[in-house]
N, C-alpha and C. Protein backbone atom coordinates (compact mmCIF):
# COMPACT_ATOMS: atom_id res chain seq x y z
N UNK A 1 91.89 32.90 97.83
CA UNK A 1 90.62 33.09 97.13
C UNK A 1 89.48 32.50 97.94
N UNK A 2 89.50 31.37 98.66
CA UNK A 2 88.46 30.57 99.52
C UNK A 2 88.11 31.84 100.75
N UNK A 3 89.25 32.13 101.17
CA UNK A 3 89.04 33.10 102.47
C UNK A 3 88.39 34.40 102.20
N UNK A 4 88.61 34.81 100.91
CA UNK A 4 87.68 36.08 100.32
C UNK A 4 85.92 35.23 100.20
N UNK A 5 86.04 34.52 99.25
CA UNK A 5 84.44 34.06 99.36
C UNK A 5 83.71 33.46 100.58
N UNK A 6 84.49 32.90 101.52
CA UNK A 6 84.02 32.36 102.67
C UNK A 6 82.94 34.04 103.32
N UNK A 7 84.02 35.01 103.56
CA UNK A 7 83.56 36.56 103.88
C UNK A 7 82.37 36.66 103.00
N UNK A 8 82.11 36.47 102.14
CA UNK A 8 81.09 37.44 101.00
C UNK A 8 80.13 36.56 102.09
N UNK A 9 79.99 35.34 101.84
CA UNK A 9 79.12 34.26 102.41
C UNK A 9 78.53 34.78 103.84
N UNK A 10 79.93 35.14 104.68
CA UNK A 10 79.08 35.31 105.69
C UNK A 10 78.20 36.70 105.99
N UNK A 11 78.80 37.53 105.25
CA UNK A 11 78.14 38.87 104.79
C UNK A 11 76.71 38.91 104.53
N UNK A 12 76.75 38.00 103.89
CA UNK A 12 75.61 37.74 103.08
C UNK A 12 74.14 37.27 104.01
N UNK A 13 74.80 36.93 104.74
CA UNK A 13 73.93 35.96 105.86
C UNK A 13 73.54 36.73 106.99
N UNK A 14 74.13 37.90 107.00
CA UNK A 14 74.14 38.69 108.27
C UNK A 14 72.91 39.42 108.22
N UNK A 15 71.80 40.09 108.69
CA UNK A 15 70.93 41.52 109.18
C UNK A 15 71.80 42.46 108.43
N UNK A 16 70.92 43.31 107.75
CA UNK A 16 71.98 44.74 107.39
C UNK A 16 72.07 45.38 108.61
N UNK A 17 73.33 45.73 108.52
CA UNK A 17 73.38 47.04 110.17
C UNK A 17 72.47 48.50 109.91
N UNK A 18 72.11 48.88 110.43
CA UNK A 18 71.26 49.89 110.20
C UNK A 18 71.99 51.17 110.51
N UNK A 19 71.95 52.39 108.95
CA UNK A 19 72.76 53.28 109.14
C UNK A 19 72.69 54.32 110.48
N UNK A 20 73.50 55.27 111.23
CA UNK A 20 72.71 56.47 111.41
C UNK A 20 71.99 57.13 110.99
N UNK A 21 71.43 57.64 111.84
CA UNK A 21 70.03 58.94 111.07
C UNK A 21 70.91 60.53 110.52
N UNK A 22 70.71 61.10 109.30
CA UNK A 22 71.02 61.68 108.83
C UNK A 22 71.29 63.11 109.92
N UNK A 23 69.88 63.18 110.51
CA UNK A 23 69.62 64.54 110.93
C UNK A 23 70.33 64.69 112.31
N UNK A 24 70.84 65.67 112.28
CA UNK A 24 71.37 66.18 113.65
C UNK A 24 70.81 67.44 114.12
N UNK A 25 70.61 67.23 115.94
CA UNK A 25 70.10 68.78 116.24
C UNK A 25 70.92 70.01 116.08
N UNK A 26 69.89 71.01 115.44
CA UNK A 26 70.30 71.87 115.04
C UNK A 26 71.08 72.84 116.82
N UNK A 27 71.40 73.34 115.87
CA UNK A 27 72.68 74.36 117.14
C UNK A 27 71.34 76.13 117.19
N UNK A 28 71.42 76.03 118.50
CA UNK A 28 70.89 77.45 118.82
C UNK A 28 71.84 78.36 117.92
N UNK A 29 71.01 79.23 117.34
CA UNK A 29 72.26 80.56 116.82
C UNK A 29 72.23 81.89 118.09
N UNK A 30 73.45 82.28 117.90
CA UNK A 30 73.62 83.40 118.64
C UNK A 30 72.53 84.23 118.78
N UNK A 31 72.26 85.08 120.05
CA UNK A 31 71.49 86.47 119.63
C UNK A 31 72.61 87.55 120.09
N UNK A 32 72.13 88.62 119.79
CA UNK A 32 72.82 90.09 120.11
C UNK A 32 73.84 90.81 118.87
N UNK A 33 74.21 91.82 119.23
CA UNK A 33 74.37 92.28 117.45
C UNK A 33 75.85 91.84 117.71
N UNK A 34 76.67 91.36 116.31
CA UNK A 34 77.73 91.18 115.72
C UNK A 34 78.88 92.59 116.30
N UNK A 35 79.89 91.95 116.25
CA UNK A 35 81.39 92.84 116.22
C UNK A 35 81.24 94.03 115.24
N UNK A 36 81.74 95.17 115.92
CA UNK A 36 81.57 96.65 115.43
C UNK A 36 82.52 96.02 114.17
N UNK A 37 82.03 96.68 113.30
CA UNK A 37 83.47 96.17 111.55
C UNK A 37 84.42 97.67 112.30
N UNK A 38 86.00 97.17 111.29
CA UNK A 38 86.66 97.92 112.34
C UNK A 38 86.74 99.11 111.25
N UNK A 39 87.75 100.83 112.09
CA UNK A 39 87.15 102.02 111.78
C UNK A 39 88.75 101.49 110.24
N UNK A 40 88.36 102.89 109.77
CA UNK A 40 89.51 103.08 108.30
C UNK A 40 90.76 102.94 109.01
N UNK A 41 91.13 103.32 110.51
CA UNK A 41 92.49 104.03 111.21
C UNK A 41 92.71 102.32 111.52
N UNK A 42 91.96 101.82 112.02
CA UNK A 42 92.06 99.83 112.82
C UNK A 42 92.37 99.13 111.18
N UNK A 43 91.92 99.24 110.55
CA UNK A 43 91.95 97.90 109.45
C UNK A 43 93.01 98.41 108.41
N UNK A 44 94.12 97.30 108.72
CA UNK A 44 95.36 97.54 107.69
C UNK A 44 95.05 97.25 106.42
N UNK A 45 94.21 96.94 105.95
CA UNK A 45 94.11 96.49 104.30
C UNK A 45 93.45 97.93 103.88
N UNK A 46 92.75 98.56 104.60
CA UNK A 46 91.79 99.54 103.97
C UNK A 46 93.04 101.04 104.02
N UNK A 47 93.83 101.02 105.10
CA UNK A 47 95.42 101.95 105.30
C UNK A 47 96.51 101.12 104.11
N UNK A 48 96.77 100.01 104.08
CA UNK A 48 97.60 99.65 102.78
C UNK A 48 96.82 99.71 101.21
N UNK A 49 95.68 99.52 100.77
CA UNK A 49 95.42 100.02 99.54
C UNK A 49 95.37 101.23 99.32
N UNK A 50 95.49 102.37 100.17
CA UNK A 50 95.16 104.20 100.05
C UNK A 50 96.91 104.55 99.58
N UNK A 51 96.63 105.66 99.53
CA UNK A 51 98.07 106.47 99.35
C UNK A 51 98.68 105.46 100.33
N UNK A 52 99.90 104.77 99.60
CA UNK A 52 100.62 103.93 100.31
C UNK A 52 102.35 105.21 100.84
N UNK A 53 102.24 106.55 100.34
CA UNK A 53 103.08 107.35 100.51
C UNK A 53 103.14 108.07 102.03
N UNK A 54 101.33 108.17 102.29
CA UNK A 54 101.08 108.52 103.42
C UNK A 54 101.66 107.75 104.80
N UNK A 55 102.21 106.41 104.21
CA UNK A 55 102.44 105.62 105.88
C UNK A 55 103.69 105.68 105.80
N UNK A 56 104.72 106.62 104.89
CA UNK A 56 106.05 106.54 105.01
C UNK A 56 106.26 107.95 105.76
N UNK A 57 107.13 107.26 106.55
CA UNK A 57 107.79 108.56 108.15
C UNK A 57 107.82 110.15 107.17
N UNK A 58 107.92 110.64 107.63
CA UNK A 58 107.85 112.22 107.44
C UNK A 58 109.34 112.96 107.39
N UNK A 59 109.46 113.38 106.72
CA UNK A 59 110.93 114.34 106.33
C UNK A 59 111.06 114.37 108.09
N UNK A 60 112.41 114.72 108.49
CA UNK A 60 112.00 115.96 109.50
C UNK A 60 112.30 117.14 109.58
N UNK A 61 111.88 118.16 110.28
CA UNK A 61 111.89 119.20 109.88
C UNK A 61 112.93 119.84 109.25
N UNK A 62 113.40 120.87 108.20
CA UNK A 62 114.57 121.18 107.85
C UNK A 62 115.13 120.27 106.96
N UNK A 63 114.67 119.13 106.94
CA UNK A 63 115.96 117.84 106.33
C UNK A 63 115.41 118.36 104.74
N UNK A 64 116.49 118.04 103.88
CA UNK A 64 116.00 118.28 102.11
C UNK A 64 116.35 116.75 101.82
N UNK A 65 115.75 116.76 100.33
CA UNK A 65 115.78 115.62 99.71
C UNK A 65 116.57 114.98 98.95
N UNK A 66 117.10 114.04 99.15
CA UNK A 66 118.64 113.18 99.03
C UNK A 66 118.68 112.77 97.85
N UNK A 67 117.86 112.02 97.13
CA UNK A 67 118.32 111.11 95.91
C UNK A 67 117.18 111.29 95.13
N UNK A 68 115.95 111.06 95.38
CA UNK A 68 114.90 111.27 94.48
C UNK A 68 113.72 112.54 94.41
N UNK A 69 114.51 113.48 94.00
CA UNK A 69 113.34 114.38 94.56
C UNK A 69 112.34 114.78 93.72
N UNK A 70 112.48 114.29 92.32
CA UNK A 70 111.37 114.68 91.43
C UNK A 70 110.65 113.13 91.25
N UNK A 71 110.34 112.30 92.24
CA UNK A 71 110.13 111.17 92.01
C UNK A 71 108.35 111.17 92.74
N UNK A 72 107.90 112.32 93.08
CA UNK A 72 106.46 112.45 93.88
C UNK A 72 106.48 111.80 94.88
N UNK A 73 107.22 110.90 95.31
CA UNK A 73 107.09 109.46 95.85
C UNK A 73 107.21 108.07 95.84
N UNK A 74 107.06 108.04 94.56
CA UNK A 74 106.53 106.46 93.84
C UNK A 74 107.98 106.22 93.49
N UNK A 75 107.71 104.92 93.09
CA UNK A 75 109.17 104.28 92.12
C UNK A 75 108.48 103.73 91.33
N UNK A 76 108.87 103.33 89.87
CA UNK A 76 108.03 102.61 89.19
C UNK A 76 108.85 101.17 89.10
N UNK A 77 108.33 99.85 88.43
CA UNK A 77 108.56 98.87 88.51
C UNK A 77 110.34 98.73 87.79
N UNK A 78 110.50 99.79 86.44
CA UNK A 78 111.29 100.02 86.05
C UNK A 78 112.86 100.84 87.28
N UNK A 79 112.22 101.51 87.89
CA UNK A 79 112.88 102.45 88.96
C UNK A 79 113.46 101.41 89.60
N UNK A 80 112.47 100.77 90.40
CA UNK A 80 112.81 99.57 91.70
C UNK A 80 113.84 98.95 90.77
N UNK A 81 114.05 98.72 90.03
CA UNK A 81 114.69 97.60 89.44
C UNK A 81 116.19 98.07 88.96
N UNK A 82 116.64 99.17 88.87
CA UNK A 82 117.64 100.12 88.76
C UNK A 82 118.37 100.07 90.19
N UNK A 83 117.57 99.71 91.03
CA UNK A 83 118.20 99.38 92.28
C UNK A 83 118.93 98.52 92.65
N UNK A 84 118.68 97.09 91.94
CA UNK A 84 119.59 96.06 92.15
C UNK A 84 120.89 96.44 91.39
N UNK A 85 121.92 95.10 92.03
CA UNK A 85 123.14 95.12 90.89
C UNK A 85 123.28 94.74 89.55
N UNK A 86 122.36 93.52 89.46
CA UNK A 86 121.84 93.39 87.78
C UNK A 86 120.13 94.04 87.68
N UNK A 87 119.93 94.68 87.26
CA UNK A 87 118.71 95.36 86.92
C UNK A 87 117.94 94.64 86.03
N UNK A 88 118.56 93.87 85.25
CA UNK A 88 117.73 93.03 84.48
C UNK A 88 117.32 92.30 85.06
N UNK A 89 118.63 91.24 85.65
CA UNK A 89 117.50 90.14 86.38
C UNK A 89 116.80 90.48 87.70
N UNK A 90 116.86 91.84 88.11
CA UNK A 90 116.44 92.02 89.35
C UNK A 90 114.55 92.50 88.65
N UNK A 91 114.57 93.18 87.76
CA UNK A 91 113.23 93.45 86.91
C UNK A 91 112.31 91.72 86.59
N UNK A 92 113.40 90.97 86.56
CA UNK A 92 112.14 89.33 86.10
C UNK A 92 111.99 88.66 87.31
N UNK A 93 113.14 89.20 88.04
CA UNK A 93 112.31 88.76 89.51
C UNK A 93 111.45 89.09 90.04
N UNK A 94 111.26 90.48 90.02
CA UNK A 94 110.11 91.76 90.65
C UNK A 94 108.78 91.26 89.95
N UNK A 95 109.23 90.58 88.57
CA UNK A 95 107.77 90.55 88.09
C UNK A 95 107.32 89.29 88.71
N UNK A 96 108.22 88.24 88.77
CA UNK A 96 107.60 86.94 89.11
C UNK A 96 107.56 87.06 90.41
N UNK A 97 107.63 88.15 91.37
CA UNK A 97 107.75 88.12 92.38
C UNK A 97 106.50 88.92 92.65
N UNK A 98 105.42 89.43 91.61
CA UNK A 98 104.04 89.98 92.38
C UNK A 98 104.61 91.43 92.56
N UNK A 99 105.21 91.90 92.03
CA UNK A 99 105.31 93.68 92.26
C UNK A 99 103.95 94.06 92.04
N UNK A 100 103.60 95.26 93.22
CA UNK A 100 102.42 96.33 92.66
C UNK A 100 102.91 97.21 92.58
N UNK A 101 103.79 97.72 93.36
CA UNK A 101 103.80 99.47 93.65
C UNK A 101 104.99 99.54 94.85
N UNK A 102 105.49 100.67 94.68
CA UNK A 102 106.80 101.43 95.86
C UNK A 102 106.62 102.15 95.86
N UNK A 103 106.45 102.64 97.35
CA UNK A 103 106.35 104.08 97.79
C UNK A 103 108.09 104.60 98.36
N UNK A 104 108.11 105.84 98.36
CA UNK A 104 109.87 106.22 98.58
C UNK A 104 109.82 107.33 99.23
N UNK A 105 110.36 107.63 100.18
CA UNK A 105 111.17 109.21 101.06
C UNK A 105 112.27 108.51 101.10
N UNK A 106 113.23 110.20 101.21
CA UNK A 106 114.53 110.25 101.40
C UNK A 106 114.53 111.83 101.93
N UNK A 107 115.87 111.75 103.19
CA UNK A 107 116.25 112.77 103.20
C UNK A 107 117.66 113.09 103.30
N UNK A 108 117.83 113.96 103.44
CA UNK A 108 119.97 114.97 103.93
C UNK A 108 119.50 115.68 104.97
N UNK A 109 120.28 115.54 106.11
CA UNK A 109 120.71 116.19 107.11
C UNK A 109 122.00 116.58 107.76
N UNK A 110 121.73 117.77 107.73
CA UNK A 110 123.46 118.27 107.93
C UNK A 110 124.49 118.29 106.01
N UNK A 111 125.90 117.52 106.23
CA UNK A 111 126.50 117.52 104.89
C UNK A 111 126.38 116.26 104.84
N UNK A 112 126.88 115.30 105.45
CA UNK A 112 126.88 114.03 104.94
C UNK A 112 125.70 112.81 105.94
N UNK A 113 124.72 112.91 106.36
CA UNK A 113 123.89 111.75 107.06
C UNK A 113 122.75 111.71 106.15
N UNK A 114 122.27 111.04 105.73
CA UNK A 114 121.05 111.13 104.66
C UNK A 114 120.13 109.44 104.72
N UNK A 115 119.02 109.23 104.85
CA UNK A 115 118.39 108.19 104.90
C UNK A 115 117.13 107.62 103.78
N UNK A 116 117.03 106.60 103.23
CA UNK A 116 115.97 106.58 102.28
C UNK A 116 115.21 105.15 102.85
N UNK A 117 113.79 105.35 102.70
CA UNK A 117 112.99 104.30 103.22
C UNK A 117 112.21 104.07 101.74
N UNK A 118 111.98 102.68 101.53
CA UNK A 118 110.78 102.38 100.51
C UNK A 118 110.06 101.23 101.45
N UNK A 119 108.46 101.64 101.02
CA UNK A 119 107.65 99.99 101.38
C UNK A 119 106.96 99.84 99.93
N UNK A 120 107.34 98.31 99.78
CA UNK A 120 107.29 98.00 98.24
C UNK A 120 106.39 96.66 98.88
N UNK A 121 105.15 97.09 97.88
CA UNK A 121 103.82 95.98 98.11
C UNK A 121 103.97 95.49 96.71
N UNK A 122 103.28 94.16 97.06
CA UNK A 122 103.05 93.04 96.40
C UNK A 122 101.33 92.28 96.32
N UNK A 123 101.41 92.35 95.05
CA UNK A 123 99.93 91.22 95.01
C UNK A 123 99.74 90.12 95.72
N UNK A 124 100.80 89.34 95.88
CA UNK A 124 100.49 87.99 96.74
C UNK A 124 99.52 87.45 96.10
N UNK A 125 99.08 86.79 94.53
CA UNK A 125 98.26 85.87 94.41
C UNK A 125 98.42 84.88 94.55
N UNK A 126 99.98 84.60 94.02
CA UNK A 126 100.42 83.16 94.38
C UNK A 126 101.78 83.09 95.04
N UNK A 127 102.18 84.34 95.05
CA UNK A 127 103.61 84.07 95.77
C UNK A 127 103.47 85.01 96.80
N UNK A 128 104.08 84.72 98.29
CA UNK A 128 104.04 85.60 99.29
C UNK A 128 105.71 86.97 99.12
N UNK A 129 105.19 87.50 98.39
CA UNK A 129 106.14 88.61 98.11
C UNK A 129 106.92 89.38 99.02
N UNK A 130 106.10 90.15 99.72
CA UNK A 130 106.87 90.68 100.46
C UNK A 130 107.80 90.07 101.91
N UNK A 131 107.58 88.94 102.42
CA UNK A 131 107.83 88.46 103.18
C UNK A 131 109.15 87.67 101.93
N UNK A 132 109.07 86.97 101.32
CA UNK A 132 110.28 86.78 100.60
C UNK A 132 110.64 88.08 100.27
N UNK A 133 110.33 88.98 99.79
CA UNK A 133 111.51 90.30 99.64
C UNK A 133 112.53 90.37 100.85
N UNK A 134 111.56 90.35 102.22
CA UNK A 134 112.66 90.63 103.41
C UNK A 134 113.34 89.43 103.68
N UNK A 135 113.39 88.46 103.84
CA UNK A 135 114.18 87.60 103.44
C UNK A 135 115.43 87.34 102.57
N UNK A 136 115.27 88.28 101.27
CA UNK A 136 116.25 88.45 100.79
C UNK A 136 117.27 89.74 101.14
N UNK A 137 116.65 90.84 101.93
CA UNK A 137 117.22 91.68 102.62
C UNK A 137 117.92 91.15 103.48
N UNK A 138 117.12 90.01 104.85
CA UNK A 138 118.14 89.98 105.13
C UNK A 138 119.14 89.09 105.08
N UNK A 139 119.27 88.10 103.81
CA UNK A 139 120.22 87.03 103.41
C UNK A 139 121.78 88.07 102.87
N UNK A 140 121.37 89.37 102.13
CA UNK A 140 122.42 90.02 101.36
C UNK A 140 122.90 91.42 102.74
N UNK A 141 121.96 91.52 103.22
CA UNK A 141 122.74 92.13 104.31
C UNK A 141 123.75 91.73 105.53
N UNK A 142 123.37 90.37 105.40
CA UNK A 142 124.30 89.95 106.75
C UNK A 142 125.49 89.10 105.83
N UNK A 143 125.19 89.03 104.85
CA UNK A 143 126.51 88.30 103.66
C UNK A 143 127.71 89.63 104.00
N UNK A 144 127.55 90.61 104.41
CA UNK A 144 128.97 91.93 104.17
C UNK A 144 129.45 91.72 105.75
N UNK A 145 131.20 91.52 105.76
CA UNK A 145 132.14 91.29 106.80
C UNK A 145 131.38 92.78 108.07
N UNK A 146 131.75 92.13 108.60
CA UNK A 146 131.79 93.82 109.84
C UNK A 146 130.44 94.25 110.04
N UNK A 147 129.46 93.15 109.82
CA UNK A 147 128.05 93.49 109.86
C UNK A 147 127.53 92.87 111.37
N UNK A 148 127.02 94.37 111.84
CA UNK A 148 126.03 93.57 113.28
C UNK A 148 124.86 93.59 113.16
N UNK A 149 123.79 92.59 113.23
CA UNK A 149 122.21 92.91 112.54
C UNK A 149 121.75 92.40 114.35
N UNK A 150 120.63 93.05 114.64
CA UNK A 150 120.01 92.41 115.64
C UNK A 150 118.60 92.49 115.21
N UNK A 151 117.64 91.95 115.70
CA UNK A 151 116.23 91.80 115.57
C UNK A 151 115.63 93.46 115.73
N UNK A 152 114.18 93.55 115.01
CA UNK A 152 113.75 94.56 115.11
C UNK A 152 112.73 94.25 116.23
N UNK A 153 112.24 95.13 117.81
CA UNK A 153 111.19 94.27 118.15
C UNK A 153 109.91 94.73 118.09
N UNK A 154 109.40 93.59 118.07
CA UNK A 154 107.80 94.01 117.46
C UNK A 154 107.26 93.88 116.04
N UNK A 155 108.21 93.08 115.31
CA UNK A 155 108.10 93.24 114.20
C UNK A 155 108.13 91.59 113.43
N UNK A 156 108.53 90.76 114.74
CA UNK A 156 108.43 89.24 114.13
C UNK A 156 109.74 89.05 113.81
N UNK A 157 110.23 88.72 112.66
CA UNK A 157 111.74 87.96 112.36
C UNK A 157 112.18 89.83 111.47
N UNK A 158 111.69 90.84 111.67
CA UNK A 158 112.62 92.15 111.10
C UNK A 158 113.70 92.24 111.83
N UNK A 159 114.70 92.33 110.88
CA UNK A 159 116.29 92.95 111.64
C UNK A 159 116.64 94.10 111.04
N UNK A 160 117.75 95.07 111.78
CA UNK A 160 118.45 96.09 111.44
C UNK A 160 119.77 95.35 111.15
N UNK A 161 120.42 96.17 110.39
CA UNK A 161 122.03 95.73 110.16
C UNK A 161 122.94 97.07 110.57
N UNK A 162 124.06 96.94 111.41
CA UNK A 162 125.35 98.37 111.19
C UNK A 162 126.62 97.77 110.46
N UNK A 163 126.89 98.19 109.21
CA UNK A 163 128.00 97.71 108.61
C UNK A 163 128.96 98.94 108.89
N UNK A 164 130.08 97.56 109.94
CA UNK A 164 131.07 98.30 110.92
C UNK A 164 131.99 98.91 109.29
N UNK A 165 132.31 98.22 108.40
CA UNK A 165 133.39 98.93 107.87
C UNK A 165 132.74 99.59 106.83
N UNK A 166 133.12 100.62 106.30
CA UNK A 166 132.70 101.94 105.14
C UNK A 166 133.30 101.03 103.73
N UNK A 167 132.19 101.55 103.10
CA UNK A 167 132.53 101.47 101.03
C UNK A 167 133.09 102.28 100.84
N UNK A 168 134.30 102.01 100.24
CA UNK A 168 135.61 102.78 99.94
C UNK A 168 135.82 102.58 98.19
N UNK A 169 136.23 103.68 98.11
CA UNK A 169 136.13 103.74 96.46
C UNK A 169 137.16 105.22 96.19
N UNK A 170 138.38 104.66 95.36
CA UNK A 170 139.58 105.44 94.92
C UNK A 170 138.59 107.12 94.79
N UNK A 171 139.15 108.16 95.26
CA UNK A 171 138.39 109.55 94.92
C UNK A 171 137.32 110.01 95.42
N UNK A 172 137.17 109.03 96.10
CA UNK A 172 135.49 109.08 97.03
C UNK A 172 135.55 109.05 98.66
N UNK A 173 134.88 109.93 99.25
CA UNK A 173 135.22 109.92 100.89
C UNK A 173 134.47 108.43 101.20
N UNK A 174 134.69 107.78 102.01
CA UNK A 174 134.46 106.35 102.92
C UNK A 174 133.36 106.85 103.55
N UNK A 175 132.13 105.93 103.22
CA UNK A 175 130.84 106.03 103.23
C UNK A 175 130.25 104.52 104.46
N UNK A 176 129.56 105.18 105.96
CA UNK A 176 129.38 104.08 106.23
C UNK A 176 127.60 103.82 106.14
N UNK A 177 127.39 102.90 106.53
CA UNK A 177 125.62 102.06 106.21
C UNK A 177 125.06 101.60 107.08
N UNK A 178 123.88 101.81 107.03
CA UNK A 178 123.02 100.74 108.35
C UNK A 178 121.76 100.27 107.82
N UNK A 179 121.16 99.13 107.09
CA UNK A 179 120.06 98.51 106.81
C UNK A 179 118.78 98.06 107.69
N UNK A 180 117.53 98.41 107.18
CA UNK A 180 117.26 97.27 108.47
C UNK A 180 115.56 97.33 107.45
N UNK A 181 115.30 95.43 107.35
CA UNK A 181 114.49 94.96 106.81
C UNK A 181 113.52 94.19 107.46
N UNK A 182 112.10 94.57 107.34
CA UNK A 182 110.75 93.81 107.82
C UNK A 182 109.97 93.77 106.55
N UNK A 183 108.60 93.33 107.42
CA UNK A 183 107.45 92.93 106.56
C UNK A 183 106.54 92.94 107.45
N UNK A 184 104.79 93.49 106.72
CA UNK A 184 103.70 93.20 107.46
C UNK A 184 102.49 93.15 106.24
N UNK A 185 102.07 91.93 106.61
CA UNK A 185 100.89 91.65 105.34
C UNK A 185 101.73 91.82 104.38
N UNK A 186 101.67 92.38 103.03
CA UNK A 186 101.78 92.54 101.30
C UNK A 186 102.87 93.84 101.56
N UNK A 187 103.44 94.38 102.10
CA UNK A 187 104.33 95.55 102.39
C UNK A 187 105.24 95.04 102.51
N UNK A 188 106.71 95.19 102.25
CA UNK A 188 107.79 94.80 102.48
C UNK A 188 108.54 96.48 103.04
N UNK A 189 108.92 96.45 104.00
CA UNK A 189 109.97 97.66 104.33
C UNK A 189 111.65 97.86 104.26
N UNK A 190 111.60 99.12 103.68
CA UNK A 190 113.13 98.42 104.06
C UNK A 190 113.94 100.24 103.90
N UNK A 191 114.93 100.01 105.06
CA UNK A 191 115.50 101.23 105.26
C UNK A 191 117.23 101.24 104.93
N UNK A 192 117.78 102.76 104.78
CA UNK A 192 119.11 102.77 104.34
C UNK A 192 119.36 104.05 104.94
N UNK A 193 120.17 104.35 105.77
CA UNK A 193 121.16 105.00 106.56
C UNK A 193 122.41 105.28 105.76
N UNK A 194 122.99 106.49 105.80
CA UNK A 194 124.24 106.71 105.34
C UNK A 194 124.85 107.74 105.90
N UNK A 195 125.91 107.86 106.30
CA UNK A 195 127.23 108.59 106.84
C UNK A 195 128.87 108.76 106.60
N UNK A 196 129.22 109.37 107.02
CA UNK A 196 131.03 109.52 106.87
C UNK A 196 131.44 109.19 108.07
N UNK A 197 130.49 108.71 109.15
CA UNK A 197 130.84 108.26 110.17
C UNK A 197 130.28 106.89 110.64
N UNK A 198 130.70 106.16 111.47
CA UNK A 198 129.93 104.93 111.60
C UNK A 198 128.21 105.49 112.28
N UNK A 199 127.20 104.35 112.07
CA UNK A 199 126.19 104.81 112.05
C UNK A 199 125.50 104.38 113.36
N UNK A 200 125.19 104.48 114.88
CA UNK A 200 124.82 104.57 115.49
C UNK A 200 123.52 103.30 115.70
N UNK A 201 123.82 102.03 115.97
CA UNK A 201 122.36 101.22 116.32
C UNK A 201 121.09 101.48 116.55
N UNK A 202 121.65 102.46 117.68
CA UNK A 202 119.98 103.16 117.75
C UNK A 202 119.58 103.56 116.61
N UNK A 203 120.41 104.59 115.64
CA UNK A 203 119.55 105.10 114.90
C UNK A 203 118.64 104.75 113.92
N UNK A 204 119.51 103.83 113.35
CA UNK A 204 118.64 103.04 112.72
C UNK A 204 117.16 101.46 113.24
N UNK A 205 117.82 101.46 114.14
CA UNK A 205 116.84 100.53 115.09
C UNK A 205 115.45 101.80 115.12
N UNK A 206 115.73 102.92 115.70
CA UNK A 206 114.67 103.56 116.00
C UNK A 206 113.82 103.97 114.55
N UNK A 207 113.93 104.28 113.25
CA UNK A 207 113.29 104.62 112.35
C UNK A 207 113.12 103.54 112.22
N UNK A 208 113.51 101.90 111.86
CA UNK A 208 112.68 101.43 112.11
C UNK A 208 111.57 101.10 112.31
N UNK A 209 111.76 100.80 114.28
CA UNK A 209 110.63 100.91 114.76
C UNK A 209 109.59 101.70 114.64
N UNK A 210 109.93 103.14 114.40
CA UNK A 210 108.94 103.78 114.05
C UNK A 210 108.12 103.71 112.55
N UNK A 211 108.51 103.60 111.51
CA UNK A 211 108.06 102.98 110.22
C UNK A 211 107.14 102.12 110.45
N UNK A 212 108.13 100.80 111.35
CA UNK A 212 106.72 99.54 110.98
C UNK A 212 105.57 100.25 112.31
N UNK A 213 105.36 100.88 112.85
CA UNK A 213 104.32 100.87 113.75
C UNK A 213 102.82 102.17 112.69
N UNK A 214 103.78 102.86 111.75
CA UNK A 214 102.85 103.30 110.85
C UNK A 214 102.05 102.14 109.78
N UNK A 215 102.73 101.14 109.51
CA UNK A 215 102.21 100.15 109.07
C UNK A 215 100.92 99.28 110.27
């Protein structure tokens, strides 16, 4: 207690120190005109709020439509959610997970090769959605035996998956798969390959790549 009041004392006794001066010189501002704002084709937010159907790859020619064909495109929140293995809890996740909207193509080529792509955006107010969506793509894709996933490139942490062995089911021909999951901004992508034959790396590596570069 002495050593605290001794301080006040000598405090007390001292000149006040004199503050700095408030004002600081001001900063020259730039001249010359500002950065062109960028065109509709450059700025991904102004291409992800439009027809989000438009940035999904294109049939190709000849190919018909595999699984959803009276679907315009869209999936609804109800749809997406028919997708998981529990649909219920996959629906209270979607919600707490910032769902806006899924866009969907699918096609058939030949008798048995057929592929379906969705990019499923998210609000992101408080949860980063789509980037946890692919994350969970690829936690449940590389969980199945006989799975080779390598990186997508150009795409940050996106991978493809080839699941070496086929889903087999009593009465049913042996069906094989190839996944492959990214993200960019509020979009989550994610692709599905199917065959009676094993499915080719490239192939799915390459739609892919080509998908996220429409993003």
């Amino acid at each position: 207690m002495a050593g605290t009041c001794v301080g006040y004392l000598v405090q007390a006794d001292r000149e006040p120190t004199a503050l700095p001066p408030l004002s600081q010189p001001s900063a020259a501002q730039a001249k010359g005109a500002g950065p062109e704002p960028l065109s509709a084709a450059q700025d991904r937010e102004v291409k992800a709020d439009g027809d989000l159907r438009k940035l999904l790859l294109k049939k190709p020619r000849g190919a018909r439509a595999a699984f959803y064909p009276d679907s315009g495109g869209w999936m609804s929140l109800a749809d997406y959610a028919e997708t998981y293995d529990k649909p219920a809890s996959g629906f209270a996740d979607l919600v707490a997970g910032e769902f806006r909207r899924a866009a969907v193509t699918d096609w058939r080529e030949g008798g048995t090769y057929s592929v379906e792509i969705r990019l499923v955006q998210y609000r992101q107010e408080e949860t980063l959605g789509a980037a946890d969506a692919a994350d969970g793509g690829y936690y449940w894709a590389g969980k199945d035996a006989g799975t080779d996933g390598r990186p997508i490139p150009g795409t940050g942490d996106g991978m493809a998956y080839v699941h070496n062995k086929p889903h087999s089911e009593p009465g049913y021909v042996d069906v094989y798969s190839a996944e492959a999951h990214a993200w960019r901004g509020d979009i989550a992508m994610e692709i599905w390959v199917y065959d009676t034959k094993p499915v080719p790396k490239a192939k799915i590596m390459d739609l892919a790549k080509r998908q996220m570069e429409r993003l």
